[in-house]
Protein backbone atom coordinates (compact mmCIF):
# COMPACT_ATOMS: atom_id res chain seq x y z
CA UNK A 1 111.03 100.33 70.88
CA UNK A 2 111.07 103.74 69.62
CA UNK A 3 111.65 105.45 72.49
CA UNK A 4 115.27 102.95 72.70
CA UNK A 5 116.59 103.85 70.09
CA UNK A 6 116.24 107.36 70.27
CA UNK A 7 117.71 107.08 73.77
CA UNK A 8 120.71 105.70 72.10
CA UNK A 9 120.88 108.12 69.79
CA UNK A 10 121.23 110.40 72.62
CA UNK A 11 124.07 108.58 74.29
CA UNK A 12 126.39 110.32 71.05
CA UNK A 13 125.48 113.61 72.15
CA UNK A 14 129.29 114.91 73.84
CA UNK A 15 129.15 115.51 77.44
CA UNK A 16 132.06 117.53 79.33
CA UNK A 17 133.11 117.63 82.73
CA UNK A 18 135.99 120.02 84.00
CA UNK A 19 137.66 119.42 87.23
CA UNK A 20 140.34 121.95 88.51
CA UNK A 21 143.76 120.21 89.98
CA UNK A 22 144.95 120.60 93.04
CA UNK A 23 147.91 122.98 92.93
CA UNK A 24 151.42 121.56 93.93
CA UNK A 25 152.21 122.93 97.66
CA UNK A 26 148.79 123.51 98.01
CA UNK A 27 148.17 123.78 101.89
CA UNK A 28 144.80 121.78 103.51
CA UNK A 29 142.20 124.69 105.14
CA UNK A 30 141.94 123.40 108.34
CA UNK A 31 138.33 123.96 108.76
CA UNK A 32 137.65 121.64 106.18
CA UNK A 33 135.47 118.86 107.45
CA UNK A 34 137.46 114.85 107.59
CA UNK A 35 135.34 113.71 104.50
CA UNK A 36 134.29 110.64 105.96
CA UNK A 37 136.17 106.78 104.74
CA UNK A 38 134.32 105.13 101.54
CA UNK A 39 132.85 101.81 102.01
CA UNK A 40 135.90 98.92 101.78
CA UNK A 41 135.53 97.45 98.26
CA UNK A 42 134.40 93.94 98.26
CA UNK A 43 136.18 91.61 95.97
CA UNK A 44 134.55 90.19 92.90
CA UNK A 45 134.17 86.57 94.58
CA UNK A 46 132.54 88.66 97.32
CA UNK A 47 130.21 90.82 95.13
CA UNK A 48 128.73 87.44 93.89
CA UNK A 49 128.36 86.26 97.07
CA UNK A 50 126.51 88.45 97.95
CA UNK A 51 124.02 89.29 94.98
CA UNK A 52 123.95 86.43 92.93
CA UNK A 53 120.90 85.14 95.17
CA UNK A 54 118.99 88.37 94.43
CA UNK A 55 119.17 87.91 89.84
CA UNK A 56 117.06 85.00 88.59
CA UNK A 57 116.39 84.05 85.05
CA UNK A 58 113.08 85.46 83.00
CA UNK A 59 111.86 82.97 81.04
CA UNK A 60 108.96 83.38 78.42
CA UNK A 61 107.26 80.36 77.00
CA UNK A 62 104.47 79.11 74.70
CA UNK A 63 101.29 77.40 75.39
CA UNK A 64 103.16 74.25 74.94
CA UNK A 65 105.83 75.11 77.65
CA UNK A 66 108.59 75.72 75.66
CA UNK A 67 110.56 78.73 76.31
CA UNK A 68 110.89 80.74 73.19
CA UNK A 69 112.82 83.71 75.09
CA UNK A 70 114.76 84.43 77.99
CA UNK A 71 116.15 87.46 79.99
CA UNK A 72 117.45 87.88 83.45
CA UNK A 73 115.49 90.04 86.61
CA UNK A 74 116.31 91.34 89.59
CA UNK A 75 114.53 90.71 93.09
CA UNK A 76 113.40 94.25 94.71
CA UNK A 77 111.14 92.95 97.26
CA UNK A 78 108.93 90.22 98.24
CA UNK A 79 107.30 88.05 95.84
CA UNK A 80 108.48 90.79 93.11
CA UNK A 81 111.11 91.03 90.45
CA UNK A 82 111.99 93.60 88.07
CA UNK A 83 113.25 93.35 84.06
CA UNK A 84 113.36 95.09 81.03
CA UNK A 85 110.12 95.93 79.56
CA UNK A 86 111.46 94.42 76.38
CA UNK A 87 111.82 91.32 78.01
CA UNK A 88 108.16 90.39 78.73
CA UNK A 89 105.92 93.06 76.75
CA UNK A 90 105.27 90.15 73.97
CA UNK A 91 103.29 88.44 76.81
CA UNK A 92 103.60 84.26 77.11
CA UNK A 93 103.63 82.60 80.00
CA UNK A 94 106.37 83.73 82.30
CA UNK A 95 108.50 82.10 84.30
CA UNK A 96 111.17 82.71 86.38
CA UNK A 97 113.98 80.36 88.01
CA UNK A 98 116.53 79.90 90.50
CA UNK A 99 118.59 76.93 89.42
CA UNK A 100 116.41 73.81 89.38
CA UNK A 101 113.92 75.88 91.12
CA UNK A 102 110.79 77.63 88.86
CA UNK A 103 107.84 79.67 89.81
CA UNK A 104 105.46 80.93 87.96
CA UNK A 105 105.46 84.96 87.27
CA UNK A 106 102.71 87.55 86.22
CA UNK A 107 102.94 90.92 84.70
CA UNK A 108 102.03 94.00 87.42
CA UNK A 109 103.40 96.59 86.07
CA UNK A 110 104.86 97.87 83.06
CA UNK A 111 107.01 101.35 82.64
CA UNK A 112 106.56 102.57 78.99
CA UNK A 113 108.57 105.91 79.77
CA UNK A 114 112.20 103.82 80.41
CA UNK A 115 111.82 99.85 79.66
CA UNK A 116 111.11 98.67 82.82
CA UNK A 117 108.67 95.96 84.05
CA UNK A 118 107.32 94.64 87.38
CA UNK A 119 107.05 90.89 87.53
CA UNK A 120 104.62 89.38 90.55
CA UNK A 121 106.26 86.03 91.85
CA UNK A 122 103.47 84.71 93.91
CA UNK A 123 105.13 82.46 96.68
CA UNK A 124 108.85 83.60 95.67
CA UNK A 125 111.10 84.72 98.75
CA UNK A 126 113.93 85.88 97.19
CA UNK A 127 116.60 88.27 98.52
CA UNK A 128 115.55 91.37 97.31
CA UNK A 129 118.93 93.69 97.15
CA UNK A 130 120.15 97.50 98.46
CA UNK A 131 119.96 100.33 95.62
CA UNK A 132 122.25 102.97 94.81
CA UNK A 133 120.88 105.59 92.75
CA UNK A 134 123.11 107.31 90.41
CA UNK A 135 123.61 110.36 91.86
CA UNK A 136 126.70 109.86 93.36
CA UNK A 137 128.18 106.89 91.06
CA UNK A 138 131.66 108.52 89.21
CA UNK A 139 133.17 107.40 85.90
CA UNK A 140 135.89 104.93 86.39
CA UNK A 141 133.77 102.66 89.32
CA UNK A 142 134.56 99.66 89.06
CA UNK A 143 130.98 97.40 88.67
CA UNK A 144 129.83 94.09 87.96
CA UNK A 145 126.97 92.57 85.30
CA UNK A 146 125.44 89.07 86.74
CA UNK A 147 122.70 88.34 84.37
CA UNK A 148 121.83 85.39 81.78
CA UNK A 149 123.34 86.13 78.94
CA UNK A 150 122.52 83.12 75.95
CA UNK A 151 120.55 81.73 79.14
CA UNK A 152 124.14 81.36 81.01
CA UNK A 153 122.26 81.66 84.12
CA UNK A 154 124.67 83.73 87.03
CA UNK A 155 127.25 85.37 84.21
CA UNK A 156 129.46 87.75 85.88
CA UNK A 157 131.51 90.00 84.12
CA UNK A 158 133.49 92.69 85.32
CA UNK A 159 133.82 96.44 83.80
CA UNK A 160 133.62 100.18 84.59
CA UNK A 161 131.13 102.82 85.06
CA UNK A 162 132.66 104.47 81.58
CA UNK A 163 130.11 107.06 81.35
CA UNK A 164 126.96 108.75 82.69
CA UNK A 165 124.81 110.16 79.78
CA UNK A 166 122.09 112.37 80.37
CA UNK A 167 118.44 111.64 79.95
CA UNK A 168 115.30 113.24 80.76
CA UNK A 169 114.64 112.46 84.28
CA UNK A 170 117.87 110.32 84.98
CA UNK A 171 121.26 109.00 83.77
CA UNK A 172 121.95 106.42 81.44
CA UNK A 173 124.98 104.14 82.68
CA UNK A 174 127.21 103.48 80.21
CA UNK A 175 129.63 100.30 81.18
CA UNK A 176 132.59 98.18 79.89
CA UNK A 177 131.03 95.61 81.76
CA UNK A 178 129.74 92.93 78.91
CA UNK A 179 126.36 92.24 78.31
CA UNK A 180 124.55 89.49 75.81
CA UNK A 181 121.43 88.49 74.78
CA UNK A 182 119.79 87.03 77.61
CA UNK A 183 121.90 90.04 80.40
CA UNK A 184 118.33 92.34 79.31
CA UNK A 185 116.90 92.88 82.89
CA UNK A 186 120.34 91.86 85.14
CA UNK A 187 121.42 93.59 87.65
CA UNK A 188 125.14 96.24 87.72
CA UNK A 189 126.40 96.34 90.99
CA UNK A 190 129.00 98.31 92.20
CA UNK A 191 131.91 97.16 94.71
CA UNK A 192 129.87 97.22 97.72
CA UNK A 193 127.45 94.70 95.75
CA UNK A 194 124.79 97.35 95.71
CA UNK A 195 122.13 97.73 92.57
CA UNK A 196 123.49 100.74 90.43
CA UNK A 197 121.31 99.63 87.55
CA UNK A 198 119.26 97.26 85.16
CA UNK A 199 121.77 96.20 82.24
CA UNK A 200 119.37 96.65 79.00
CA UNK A 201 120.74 96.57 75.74
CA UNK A 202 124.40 97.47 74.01
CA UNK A 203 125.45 98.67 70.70
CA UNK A 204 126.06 95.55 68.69
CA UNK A 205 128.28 97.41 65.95
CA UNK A 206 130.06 99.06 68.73
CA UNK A 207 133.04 97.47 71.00
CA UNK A 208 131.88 97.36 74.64
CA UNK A 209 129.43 100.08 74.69
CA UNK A 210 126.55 98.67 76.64
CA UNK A 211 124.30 100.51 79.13
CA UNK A 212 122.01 100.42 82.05
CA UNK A 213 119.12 101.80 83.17
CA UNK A 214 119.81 104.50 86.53
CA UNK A 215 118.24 102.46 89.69
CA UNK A 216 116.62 105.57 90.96
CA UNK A 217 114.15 104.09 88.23
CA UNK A 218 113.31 101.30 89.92
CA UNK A 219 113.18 103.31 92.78
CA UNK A 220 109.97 105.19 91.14
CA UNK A 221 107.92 102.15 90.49
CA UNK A 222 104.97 101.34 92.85
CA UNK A 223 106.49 98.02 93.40
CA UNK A 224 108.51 99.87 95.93
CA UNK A 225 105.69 100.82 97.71
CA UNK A 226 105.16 98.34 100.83
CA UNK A 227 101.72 100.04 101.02
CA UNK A 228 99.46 101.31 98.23
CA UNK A 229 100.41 104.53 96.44
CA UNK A 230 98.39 107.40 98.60
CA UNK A 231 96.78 109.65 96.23
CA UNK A 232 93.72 112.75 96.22
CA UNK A 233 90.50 111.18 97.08
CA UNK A 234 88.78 110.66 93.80
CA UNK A 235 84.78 111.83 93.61
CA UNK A 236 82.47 109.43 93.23
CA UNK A 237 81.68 110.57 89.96
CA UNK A 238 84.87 109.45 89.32
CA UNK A 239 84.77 106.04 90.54
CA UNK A 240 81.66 105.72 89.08
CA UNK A 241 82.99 106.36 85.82
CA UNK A 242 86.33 104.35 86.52
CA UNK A 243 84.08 100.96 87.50
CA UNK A 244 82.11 101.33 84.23
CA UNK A 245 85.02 101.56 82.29
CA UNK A 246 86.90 98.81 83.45
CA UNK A 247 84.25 96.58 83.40
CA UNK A 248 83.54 97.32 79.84
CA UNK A 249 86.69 96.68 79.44
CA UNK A 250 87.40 93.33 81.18
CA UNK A 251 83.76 92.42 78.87
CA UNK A 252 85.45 93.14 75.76
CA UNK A 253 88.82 91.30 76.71
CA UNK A 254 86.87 88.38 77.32
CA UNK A 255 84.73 88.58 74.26
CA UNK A 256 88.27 88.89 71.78
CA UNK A 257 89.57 85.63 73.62
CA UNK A 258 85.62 83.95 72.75
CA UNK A 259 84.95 85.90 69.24
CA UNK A 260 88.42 85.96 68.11
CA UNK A 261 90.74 83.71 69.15
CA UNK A 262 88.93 80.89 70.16
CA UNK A 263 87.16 80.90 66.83
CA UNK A 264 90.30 80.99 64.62
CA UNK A 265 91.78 78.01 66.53
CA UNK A 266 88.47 75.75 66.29
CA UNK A 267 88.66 76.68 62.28
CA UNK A 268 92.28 76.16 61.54
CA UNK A 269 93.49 73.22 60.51
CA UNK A 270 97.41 74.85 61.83
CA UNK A 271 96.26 75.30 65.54
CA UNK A 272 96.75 78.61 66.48
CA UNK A 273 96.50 81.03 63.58
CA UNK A 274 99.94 83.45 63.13
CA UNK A 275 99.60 86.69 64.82
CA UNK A 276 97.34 85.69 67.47
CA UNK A 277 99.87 83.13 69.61
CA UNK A 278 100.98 86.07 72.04
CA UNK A 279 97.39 87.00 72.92
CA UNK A 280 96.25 83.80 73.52
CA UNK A 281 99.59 83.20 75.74
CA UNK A 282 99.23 86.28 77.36
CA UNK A 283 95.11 85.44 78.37
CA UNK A 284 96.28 82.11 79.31
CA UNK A 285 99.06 83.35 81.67
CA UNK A 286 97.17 85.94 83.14
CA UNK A 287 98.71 89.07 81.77
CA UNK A 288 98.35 91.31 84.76
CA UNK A 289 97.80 90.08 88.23
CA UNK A 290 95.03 92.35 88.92
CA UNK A 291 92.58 90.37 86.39
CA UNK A 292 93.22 87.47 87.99
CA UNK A 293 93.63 88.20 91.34
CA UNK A 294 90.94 90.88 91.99
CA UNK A 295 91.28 90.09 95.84
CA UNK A 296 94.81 90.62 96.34
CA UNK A 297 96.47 94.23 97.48
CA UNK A 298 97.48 95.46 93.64
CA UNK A 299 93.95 95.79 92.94
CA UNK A 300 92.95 97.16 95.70
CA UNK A 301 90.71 100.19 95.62
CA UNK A 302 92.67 102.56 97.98
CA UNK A 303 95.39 102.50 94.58
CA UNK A 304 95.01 105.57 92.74
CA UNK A 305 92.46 105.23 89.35
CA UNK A 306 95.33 105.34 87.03
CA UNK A 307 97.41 102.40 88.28
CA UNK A 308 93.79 100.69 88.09
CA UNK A 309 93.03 101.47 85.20
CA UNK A 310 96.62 101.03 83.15
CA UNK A 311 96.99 97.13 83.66
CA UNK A 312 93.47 96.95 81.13
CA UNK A 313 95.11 99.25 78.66
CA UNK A 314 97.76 96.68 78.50
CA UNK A 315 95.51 93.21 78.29
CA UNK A 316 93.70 94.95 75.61
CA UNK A 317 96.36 96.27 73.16
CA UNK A 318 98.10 93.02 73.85
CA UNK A 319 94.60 91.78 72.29
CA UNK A 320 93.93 93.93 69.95
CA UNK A 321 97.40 94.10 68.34
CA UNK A 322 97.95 90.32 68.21
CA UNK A 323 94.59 89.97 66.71
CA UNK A 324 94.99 92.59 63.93
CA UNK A 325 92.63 92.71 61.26
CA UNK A 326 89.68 91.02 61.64
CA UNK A 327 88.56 88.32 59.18
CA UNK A 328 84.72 88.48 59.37
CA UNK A 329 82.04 90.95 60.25
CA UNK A 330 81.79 89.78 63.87
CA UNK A 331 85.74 89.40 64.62
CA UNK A 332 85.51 93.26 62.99
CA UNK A 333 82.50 94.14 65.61
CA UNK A 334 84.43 92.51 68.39
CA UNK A 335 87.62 94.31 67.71
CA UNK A 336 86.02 97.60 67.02
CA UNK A 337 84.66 97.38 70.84
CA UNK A 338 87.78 96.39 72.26
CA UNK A 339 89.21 99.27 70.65
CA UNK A 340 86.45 101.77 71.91
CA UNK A 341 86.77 99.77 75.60
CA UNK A 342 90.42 100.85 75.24
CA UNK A 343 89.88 104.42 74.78
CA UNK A 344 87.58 104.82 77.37
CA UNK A 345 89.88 103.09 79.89
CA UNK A 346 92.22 105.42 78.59
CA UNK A 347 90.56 108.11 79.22
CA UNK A 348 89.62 107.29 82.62
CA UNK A 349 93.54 106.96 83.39
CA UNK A 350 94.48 110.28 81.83
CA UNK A 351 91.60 111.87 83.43
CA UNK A 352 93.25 110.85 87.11
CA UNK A 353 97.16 111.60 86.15
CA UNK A 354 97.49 114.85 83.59
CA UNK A 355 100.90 114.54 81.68
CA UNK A 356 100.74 111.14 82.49
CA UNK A 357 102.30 108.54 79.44
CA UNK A 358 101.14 105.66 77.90
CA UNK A 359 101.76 103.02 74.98
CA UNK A 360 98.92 103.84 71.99
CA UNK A 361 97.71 101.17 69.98
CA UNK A 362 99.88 102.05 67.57
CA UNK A 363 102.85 101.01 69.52
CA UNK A 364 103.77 105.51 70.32
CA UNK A 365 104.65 106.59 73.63
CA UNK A 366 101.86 109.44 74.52
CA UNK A 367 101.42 112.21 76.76
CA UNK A 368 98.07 112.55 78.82
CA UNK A 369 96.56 116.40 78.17
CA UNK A 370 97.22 118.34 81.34
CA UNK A 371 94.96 119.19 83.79
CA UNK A 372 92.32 121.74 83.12
């Protein structure tokens, strides 16, 4: 969560923006261009009307089905939701609902760069909702938070856009609206019940400064994609070397869950040793779709290497992380190959996209070399 808080360290950095008034008895030029009507605002019983079916709830639970977090998401298309990375990084088994409604919910994709996360819903039709990036969104809009905040399921609250802070490749929205607990990975609409953002987190010894990820975000992830991401044709040398990689990879996953985890449960008396719960949760639930599902379209070969290849790098620091040290010479060897599975998996994704980021094992946000 580095990379959080030194995006709201950010958000203090003073921003100015001049605007030059209209002089009194200043005459219209009559070439101007009628600037064309803005949408009619909807009312707030209309705004929840009309995106209220498109939030669920994100709920993560433990190997005995109890939920031991929750968070909200937002439907972007079919069978797909999207939440803060925060949210559902941990692992568990995930969940998401719709009143008295449930369905189970895998990690696709995760967005280390700006706390983002893809969930795959399989049989989920939900109303996936219109975006509005932040391009054109103006301090003092009037928006609207419907999230799950203390696991309130369909919380509205109502607020203003009351600043746009710059960052990197987007704005940060910053919002009277109210967020909680539980509001990570709801929706901000504005008056036309369009998606301006993902609310995310606020600034607890702060009054009413909370914030929202830019939707042009969401916009960037592959879940958008009705087809798979087009990319250069990769050699064969390269999918040679991809195929090996991930295989080694999906070896040494499996042999952590049989050498590690397995083992520590069938010789402690406690059940599941501490530090090792999320792994086994995460195995159990199937942390990304694409190791469980190798025929469906996210695996598919025509995606590039890299989006391939990053959905191992995740399984296996989940692993290796929850495992931590080992506590014999073979848990040691097991680990030790997991880690050396990782890097090459790594290596193979930052081979295929040069400046690329990842998450290190370490928990640091990393830049792939550039291209040589």
């Amino acid at each position: 969560m580095k990379h959080l808080l030194a995006l709201a360290l950010m958000l203090f950095i003073a921003t100015s923006t001049f605007v030059v008034p209209r002089c009194i008895g200043q005459t219209k030029n009559p070439q101007h261009k009628q600037v064309a009507a803005a949408p009619k605002a909807m009312s707030p019983q209309e705004v929840f009307r009309l995106t209220s079916p498109s939030v669920v709830v994100v709920n993560v639970l433990d190997l005995n089905d109890k939920v031991v977090a929750r968070g909200s998401g937002v439907v972007v298309a079919a069978e797909r939701v999207v939440t803060n990375r925060h949210v559902i990084e941990d692992g568990g088994i995930l969940k998401i609902s719709q009143g008295d409604k449930t369905w189970r919910a895998y990690i696709l994709w995760v967005d280390p760069d700006h706390d983002l996360g893809v969930l795959k819903v399989r049989d989920f039709r939900g109303v996936p909702i219109s975006v509005r990036t932040s391009h054109d969104l103006s301090v003092g809009e009037r928006v609207y938070a419907i999230g799950s905040p203390r696991g309130l399921e369909l919380t509205l609250s109502e607020g203003l856009v009351s600043g746009l802070r710059e960052y990197e490749d987007g704005r940060i929205i910053q919002t009277s609206a109210p967020i909680s607990p539980g509001s990570s990975g709801g929706g901000l609409f504005d008056e036309q019940g369009r998606l301006v953002g993902i609310t995310s987190f606020g600034l607890t010894e702060s009054e009413n400064l909370n914030f929202a990820l830019p939707a042009e975000w969401i916009q960037a992830l592959p879940t958008f994609l009705t087809t798979p991401t087009k990319s250069k044709e990769p050699s064969k040398q390269d999918v040679a070397e991809a195929k090996a990689a991930l295989l080694f990879a999906s070896t040494a996953a499996s042999n952590v869950q049989t050498f590690v985890d397995q083992r520590r449960i069938l010789h402690s008396d406690s059940g599941i040793p501490k530090g090792t719960s999320g792994v086994l949760d995460a195995i159990a639930s199937g942390v990304t779709a694409c190791l469980i599902d190798e025929a469906g379209s996210e695996c598919s070969d025509s995606w590039p290497i890299w989006q391939q290849a990053l959905p191992y790098m995740l399984e296996l620091r989940t692993q290796i992380i929850g495992s931590g040290r080992g506590k014999d010479d073979l848990e040691i060897a097991t680990l030790n190959t997991a880690r050396e599975a990782w890097a090459k998996v790594r290596d193979v994704y930052c081979k295929d996209r040069p400046r690329g980021n990842y998450t290190d094992l370490e928990g640091e946000i990393r830049t792939c070399p550039g291209s040589q």
